[in-house]
PDB file of N, CA and C in Angstrom:
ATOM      1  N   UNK A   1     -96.350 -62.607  63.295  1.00  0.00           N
ATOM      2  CA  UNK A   1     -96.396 -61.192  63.025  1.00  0.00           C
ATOM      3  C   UNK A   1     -95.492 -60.421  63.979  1.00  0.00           C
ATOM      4  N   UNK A   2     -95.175 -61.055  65.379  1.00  0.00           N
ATOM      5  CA  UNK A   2     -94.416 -60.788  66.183  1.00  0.00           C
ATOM      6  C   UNK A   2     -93.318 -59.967  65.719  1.00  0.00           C
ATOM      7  N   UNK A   3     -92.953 -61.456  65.444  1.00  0.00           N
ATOM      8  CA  UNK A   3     -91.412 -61.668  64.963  1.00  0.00           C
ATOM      9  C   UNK A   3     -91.020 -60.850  63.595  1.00  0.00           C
ATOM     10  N   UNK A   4     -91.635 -60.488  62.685  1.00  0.00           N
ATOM     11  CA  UNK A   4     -91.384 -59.870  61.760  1.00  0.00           C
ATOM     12  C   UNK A   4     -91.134 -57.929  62.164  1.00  0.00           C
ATOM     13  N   UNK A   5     -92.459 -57.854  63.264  1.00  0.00           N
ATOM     14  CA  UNK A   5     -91.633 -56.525  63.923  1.00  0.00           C
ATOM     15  C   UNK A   5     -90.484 -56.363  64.847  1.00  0.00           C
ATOM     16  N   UNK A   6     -90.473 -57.661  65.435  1.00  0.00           N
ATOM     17  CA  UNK A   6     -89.443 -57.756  66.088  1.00  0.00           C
ATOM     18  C   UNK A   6     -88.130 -57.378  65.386  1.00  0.00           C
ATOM     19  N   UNK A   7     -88.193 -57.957  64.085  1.00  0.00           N
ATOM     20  CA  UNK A   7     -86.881 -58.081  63.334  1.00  0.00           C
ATOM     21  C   UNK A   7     -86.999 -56.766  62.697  1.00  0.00           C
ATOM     22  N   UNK A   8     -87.967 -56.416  62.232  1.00  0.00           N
ATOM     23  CA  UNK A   8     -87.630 -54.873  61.657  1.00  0.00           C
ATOM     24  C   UNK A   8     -87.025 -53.945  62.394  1.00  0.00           C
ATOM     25  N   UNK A   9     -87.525 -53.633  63.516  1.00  0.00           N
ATOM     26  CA  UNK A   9     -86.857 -53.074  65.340  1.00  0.00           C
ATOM     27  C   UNK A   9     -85.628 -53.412  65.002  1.00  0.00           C
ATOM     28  N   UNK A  10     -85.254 -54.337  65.502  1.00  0.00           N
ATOM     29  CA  UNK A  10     -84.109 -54.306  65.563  1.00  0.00           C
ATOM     30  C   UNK A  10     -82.997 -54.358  64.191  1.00  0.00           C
ATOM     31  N   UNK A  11     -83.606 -54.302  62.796  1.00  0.00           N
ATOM     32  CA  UNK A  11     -82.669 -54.231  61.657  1.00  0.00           C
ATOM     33  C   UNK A  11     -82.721 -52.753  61.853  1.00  0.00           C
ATOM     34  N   UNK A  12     -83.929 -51.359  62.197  1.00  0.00           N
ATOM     35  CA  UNK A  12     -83.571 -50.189  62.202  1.00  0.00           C
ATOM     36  C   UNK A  12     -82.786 -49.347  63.671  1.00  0.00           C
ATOM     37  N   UNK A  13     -82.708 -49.865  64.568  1.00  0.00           N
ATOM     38  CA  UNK A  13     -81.693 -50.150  65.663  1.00  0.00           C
ATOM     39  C   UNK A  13     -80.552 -49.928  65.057  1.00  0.00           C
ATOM     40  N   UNK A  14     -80.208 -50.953  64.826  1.00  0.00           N
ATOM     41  CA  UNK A  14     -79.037 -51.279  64.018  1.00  0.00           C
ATOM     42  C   UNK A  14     -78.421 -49.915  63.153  1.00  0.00           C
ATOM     43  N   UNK A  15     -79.404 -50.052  61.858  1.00  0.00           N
ATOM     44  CA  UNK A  15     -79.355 -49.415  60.803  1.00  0.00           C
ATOM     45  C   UNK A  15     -79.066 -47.643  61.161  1.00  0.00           C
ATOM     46  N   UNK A  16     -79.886 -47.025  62.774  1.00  0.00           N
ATOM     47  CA  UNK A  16     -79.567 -45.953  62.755  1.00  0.00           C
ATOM     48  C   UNK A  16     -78.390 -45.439  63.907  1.00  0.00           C
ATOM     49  N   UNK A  17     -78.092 -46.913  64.506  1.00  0.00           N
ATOM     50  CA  UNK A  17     -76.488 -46.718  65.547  1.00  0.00           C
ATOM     51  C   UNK A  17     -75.323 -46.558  64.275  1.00  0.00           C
ATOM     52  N   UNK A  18     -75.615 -47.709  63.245  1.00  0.00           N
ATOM     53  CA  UNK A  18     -74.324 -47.020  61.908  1.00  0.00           C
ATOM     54  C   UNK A  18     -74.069 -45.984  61.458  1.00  0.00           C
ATOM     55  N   UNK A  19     -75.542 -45.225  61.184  1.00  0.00           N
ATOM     56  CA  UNK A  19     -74.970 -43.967  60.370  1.00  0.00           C
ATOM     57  C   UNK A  19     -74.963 -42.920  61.787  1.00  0.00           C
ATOM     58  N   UNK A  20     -75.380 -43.037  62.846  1.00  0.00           N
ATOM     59  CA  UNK A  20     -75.226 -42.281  64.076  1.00  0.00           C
ATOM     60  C   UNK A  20     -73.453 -42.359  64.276  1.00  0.00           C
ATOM     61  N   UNK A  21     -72.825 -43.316  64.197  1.00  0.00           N
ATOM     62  CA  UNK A  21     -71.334 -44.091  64.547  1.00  0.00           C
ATOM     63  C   UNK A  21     -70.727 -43.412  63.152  1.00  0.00           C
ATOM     64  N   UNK A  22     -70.741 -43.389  61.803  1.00  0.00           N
ATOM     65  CA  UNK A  22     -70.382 -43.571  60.937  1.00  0.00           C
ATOM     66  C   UNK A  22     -70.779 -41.585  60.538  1.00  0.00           C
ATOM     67  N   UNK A  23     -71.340 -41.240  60.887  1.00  0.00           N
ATOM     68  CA  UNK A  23     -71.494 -39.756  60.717  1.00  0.00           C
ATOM     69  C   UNK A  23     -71.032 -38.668  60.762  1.00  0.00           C
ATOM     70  N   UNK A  24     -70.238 -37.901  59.812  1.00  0.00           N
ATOM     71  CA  UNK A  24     -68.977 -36.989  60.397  1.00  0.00           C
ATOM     72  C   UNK A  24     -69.094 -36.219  61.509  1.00  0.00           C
ATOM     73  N   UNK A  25     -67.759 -36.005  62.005  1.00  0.00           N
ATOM     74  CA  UNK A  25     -67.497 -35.960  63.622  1.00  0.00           C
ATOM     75  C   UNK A  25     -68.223 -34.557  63.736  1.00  0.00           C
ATOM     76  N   UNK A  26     -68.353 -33.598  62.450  1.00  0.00           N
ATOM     77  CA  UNK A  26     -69.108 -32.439  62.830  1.00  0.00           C
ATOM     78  C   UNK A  26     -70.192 -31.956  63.640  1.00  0.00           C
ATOM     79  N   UNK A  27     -70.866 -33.350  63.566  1.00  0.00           N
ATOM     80  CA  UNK A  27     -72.080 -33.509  64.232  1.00  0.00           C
ATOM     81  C   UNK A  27     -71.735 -33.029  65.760  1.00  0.00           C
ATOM     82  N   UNK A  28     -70.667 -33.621  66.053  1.00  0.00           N
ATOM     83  CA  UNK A  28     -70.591 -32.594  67.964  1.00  0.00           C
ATOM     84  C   UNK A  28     -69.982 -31.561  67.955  1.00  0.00           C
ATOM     85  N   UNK A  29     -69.462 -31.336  67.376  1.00  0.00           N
ATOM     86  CA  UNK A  29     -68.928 -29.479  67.459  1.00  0.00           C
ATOM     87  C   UNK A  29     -69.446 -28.362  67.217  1.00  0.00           C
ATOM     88  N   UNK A  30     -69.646 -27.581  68.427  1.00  0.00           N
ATOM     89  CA  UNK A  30     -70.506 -26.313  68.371  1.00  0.00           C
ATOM     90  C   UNK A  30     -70.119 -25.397  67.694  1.00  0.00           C
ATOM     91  N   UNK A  31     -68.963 -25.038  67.759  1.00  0.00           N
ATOM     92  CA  UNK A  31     -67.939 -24.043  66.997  1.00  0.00           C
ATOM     93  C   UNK A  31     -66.430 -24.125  66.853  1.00  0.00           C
ATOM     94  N   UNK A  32     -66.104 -23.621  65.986  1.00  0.00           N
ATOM     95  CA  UNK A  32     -64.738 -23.688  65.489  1.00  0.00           C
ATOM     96  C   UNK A  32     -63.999 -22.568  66.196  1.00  0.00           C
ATOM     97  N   UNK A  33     -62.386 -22.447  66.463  1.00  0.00           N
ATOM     98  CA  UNK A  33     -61.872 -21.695  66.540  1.00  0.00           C
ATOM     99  C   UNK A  33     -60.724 -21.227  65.533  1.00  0.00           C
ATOM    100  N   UNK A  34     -60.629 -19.474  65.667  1.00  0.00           N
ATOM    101  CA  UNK A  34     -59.850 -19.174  64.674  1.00  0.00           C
ATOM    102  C   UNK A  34     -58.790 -18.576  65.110  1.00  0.00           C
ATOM    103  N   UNK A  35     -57.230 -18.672  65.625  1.00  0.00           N
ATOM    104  CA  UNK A  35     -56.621 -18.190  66.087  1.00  0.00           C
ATOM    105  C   UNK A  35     -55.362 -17.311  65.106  1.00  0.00           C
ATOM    106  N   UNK A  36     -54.548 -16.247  65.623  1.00  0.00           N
ATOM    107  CA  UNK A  36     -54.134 -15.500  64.200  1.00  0.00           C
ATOM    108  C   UNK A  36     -52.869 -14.668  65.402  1.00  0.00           C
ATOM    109  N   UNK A  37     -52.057 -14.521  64.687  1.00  0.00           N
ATOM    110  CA  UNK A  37     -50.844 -13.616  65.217  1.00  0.00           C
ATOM    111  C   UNK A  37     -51.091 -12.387  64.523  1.00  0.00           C
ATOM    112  N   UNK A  38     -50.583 -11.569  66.056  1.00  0.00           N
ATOM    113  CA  UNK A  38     -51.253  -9.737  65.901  1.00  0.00           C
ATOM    114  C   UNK A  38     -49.796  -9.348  66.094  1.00  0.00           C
ATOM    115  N   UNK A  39     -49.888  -8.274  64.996  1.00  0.00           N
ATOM    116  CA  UNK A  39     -48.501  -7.712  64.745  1.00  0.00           C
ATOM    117  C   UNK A  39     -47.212  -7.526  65.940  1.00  0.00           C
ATOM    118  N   UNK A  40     -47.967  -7.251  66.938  1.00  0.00           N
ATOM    119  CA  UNK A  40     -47.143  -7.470  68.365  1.00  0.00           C
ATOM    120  C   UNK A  40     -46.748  -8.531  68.893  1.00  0.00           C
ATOM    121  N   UNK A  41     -46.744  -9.821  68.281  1.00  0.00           N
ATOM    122  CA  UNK A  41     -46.479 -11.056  68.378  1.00  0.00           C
ATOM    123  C   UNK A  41     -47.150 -11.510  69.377  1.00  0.00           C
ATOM    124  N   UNK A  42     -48.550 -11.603  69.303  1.00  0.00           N
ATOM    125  CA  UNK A  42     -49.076 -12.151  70.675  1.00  0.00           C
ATOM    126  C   UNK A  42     -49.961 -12.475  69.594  1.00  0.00           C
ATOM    127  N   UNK A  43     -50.426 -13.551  69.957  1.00  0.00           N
ATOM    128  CA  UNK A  43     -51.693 -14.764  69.296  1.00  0.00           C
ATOM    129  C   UNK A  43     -53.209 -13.998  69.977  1.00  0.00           C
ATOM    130  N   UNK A  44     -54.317 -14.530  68.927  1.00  0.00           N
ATOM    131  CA  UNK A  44     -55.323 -13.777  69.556  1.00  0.00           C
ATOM    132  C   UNK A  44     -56.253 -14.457  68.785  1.00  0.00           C
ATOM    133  N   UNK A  45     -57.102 -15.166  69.392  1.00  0.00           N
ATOM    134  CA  UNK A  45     -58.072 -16.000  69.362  1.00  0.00           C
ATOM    135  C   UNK A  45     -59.615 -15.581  69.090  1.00  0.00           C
ATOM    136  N   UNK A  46     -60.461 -16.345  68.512  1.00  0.00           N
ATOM    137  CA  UNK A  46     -61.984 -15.967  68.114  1.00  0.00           C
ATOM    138  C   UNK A  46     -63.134 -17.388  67.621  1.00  0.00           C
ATOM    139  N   UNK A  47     -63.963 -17.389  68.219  1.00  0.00           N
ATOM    140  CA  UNK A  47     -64.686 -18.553  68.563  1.00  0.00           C
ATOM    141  C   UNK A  47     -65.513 -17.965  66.637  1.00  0.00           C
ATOM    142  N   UNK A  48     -65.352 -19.187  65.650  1.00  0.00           N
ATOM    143  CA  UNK A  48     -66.256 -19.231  64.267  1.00  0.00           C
ATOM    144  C   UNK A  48     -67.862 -19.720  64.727  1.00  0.00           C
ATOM    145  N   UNK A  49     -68.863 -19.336  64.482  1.00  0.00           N
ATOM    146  CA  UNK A  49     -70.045 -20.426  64.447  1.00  0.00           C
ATOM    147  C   UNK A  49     -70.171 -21.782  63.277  1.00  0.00           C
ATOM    148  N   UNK A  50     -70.566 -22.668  63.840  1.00  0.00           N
ATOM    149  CA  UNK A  50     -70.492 -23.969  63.252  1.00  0.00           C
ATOM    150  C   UNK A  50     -70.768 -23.835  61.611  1.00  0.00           C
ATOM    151  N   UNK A  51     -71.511 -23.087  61.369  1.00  0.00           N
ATOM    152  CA  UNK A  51     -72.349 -23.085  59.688  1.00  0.00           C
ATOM    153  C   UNK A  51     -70.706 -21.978  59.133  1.00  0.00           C
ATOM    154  N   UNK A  52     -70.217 -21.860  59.512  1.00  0.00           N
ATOM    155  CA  UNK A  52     -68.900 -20.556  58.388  1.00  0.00           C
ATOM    156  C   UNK A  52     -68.690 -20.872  57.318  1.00  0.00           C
ATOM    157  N   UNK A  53     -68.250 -20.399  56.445  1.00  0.00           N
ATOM    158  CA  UNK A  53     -67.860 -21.076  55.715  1.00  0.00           C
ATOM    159  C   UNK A  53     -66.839 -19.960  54.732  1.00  0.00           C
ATOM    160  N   UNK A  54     -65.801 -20.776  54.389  1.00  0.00           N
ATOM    161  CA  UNK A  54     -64.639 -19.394  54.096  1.00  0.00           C
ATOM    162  C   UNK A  54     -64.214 -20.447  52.794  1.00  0.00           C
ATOM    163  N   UNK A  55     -64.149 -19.613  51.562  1.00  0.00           N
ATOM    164  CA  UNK A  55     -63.800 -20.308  50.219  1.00  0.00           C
ATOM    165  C   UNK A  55     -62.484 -21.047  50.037  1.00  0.00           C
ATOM    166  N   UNK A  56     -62.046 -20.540  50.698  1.00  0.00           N
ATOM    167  CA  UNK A  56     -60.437 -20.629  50.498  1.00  0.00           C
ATOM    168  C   UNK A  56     -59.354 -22.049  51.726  1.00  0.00           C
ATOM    169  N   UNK A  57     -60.482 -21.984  52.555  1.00  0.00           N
ATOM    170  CA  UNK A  57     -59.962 -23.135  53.450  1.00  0.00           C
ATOM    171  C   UNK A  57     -61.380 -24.019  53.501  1.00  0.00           C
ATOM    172  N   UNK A  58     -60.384 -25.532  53.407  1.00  0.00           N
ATOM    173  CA  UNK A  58     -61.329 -26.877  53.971  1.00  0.00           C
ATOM    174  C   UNK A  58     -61.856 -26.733  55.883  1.00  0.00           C
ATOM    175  N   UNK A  59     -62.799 -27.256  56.138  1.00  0.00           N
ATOM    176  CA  UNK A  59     -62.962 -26.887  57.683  1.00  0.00           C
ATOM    177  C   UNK A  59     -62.765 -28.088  57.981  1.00  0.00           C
ATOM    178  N   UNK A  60     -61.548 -27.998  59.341  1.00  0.00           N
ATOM    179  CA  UNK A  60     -61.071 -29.257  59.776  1.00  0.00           C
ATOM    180  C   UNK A  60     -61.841 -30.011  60.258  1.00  0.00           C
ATOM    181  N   UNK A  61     -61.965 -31.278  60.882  1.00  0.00           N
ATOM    182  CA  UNK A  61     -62.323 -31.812  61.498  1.00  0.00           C
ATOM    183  C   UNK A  61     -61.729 -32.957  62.140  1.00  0.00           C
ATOM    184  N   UNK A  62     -62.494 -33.744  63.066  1.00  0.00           N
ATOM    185  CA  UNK A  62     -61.642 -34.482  63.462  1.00  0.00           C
ATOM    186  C   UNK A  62     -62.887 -35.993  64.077  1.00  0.00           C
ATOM    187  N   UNK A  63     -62.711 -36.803  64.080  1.00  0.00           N
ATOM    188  CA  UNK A  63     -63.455 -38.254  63.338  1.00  0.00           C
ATOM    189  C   UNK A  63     -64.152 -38.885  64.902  1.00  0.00           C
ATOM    190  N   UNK A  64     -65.175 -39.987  64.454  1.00  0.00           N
ATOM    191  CA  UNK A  64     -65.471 -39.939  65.645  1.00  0.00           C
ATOM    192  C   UNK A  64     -64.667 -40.903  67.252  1.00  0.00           C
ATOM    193  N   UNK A  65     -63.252 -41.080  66.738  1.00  0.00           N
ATOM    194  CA  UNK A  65     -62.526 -41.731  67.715  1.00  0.00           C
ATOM    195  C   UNK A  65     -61.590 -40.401  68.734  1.00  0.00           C
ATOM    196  N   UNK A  66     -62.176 -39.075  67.780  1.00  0.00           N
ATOM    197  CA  UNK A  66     -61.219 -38.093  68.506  1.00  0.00           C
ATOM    198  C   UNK A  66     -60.224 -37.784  68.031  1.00  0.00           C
ATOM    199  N   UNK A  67     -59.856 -38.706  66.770  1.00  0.00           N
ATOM    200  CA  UNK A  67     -58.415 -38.458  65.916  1.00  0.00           C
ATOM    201  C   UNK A  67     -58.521 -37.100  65.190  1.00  0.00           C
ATOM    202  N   UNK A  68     -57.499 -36.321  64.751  1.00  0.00           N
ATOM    203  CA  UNK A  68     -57.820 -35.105  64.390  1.00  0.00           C
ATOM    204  C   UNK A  68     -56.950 -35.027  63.263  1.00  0.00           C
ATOM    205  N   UNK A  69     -57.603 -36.211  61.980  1.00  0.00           N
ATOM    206  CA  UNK A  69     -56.029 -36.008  60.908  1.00  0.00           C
ATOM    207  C   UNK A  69     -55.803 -34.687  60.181  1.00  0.00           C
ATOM    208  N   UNK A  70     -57.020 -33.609  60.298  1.00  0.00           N
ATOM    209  CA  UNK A  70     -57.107 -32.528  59.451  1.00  0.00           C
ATOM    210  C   UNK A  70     -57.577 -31.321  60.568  1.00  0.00           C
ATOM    211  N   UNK A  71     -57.117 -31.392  62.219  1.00  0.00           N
ATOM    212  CA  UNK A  71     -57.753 -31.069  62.975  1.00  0.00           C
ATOM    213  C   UNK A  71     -57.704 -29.322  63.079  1.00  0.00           C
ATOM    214  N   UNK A  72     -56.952 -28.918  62.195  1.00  0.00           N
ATOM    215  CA  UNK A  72     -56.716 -27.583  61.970  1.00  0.00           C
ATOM    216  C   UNK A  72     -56.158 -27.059  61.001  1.00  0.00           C
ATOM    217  N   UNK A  73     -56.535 -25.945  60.402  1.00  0.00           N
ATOM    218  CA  UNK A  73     -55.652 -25.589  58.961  1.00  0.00           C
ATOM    219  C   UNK A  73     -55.533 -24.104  59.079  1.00  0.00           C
ATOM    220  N   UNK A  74     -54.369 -24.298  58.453  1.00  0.00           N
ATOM    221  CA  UNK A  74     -53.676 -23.055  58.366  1.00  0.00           C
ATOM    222  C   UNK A  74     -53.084 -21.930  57.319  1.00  0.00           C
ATOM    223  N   UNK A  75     -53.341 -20.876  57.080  1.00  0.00           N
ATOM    224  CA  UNK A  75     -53.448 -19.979  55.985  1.00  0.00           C
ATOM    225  C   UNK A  75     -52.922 -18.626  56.150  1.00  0.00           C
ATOM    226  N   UNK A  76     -52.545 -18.273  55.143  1.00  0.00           N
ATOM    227  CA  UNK A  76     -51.983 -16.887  55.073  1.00  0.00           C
ATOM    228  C   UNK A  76     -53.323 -15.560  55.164  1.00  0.00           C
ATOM    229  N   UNK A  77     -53.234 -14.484  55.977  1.00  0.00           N
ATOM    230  CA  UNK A  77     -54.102 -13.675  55.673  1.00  0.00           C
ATOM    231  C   UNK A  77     -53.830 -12.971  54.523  1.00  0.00           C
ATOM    232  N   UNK A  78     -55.034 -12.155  53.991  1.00  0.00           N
ATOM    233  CA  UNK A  78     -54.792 -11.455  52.799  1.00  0.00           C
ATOM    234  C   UNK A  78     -55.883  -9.971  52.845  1.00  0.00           C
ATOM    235  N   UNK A  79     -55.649  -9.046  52.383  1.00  0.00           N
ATOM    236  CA  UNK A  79     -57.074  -8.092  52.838  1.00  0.00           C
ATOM    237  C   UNK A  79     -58.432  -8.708  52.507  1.00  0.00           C
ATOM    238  N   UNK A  80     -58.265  -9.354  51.166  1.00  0.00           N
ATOM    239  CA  UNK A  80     -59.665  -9.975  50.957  1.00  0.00           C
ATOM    240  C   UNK A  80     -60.190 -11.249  51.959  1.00  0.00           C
ATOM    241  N   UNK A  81     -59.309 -11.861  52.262  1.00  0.00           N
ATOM    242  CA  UNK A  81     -59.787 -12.730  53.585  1.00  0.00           C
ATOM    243  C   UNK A  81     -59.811 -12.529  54.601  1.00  0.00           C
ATOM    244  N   UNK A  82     -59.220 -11.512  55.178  1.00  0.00           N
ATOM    245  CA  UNK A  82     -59.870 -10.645  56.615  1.00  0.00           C
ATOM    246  C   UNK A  82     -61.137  -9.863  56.436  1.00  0.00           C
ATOM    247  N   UNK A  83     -61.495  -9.279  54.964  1.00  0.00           N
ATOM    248  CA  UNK A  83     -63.152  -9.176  54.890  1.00  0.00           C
ATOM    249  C   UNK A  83     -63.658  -9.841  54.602  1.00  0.00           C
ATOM    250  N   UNK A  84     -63.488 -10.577  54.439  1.00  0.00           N
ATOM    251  CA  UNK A  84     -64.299 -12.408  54.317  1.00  0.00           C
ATOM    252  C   UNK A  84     -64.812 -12.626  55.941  1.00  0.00           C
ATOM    253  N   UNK A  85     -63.911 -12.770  56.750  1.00  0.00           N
ATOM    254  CA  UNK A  85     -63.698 -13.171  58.405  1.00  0.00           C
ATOM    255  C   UNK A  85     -64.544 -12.020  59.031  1.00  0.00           C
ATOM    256  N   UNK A  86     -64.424 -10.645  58.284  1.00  0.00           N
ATOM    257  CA  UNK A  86     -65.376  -9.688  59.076  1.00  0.00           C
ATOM    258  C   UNK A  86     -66.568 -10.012  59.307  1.00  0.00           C
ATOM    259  N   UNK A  87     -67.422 -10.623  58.879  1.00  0.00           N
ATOM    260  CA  UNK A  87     -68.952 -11.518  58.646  1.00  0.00           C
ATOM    261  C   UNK A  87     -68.827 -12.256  59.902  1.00  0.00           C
ATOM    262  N   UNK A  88     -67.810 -13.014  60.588  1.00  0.00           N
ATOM    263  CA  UNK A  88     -67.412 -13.789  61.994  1.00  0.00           C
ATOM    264  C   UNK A  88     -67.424 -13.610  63.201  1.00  0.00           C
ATOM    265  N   UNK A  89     -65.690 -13.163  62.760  1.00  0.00           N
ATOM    266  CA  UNK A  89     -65.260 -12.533  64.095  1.00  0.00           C
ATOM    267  C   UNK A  89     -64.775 -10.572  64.006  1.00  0.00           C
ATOM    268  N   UNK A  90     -64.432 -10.545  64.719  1.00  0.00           N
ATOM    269  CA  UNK A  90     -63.419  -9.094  64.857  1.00  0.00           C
ATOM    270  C   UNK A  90     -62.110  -9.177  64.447  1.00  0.00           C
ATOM    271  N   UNK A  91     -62.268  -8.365  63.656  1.00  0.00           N
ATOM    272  CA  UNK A  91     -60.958  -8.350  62.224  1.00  0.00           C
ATOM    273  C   UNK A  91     -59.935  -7.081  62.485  1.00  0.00           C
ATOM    274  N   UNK A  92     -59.916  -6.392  64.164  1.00  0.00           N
ATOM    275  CA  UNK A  92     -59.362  -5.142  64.058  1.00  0.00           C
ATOM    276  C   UNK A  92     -57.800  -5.614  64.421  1.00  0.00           C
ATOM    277  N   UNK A  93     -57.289  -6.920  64.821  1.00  0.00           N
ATOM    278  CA  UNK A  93     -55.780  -6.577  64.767  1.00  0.00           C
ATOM    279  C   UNK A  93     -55.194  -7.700  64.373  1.00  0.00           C
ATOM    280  N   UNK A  94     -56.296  -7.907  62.603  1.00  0.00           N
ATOM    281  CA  UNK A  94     -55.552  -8.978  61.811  1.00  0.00           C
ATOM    282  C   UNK A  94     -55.045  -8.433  60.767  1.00  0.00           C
ATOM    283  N   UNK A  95     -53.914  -8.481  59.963  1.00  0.00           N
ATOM    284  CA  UNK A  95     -52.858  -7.742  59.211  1.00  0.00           C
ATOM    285  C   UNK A  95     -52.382  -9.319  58.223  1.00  0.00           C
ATOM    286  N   UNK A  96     -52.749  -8.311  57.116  1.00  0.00           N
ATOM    287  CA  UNK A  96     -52.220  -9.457  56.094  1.00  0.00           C
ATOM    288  C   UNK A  96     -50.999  -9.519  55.713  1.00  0.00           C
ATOM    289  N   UNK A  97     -50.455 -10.613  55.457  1.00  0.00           N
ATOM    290  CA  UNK A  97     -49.048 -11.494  55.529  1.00  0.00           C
ATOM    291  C   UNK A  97     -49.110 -12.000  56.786  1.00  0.00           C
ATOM    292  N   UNK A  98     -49.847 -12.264  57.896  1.00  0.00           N
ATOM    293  CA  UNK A  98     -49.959 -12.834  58.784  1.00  0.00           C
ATOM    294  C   UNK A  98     -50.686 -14.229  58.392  1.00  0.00           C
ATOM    295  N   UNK A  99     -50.319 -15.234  59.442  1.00  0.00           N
ATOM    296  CA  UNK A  99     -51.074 -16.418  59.545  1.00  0.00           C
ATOM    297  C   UNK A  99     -52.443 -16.357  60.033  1.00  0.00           C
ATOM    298  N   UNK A 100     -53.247 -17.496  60.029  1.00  0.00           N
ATOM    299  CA  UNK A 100     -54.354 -17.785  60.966  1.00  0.00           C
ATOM    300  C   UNK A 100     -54.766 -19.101  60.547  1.00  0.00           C
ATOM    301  N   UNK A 101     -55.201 -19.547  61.609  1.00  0.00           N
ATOM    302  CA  UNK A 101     -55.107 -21.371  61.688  1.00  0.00           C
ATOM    303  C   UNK A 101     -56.351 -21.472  62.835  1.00  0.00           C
ATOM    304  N   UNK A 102     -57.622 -22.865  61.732  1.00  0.00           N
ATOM    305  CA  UNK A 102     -58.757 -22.611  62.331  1.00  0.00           C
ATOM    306  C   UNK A 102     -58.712 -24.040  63.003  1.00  0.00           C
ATOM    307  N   UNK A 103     -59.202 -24.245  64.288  1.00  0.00           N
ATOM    308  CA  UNK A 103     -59.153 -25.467  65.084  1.00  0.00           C
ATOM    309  C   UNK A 103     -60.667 -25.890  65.044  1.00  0.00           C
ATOM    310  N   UNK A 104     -60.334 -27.553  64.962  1.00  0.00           N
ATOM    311  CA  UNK A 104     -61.677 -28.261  65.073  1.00  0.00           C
ATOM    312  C   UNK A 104     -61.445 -28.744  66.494  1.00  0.00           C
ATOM    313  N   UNK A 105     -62.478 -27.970  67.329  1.00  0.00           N
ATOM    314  CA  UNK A 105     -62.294 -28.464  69.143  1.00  0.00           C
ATOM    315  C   UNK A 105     -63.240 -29.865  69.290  1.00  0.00           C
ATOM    316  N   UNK A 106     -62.447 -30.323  70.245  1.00  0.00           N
ATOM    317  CA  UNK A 106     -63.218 -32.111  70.669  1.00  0.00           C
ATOM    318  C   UNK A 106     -64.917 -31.616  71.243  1.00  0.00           C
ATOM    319  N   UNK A 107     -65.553 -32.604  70.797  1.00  0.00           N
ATOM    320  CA  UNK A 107     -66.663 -32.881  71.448  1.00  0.00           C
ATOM    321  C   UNK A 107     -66.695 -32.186  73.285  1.00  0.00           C
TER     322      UNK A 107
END
């Protein structure tokens, strides 16, 4: 009877280091960042909370070796997606036809 818990132990051991190992890298990242060029050509940065979620862009990420094949994406602003972003961050010196490009930060 030992041995049969023994072996269960250690088949769910096992069973929950895989999907712990195997689990998207989202799992350690607290928040995203969203960085954006302000008409004065100076970059200007804003911390997303982890749950965001914006229709129009995939949220990067990056895997659990640290590789970052999708580790940031990048998009055109538009008025309707700077009131999208108002729900976030502070939207007072983002101007559409501008960029903004959201980073998935390391663990």
């Amino acid at each position: 009877m030992r041995r049969i818990w023994a072996v269960a132990a250690a088949a769910m051991i096992a069973m929950s280091l895989t999907i712990t190992i195997t689990k998207p890298a989202e799992a350690g990242i607290r928040q995203y960042m969203i960085c954006w060029m302000t008409p004065s050509g100076v970059g200007d940065c804003a911390w997303l909370p982890r749950n965001y979620h914006l229709p129009w862009a995939a949220k990067p990420y990056c895997d659990a070796n640290h590789r970052c094949n999708r580790g940031r994406v990048k998009f055109a602003l538009t008025h309707r997606r700077i009131a999208y972003l108002r729900r976030y961050v502070d939207t007072s010196s983002m101007f559409p036809t501008h960029t903004a490009t959201i980073y998935a930060p390391g663990r």
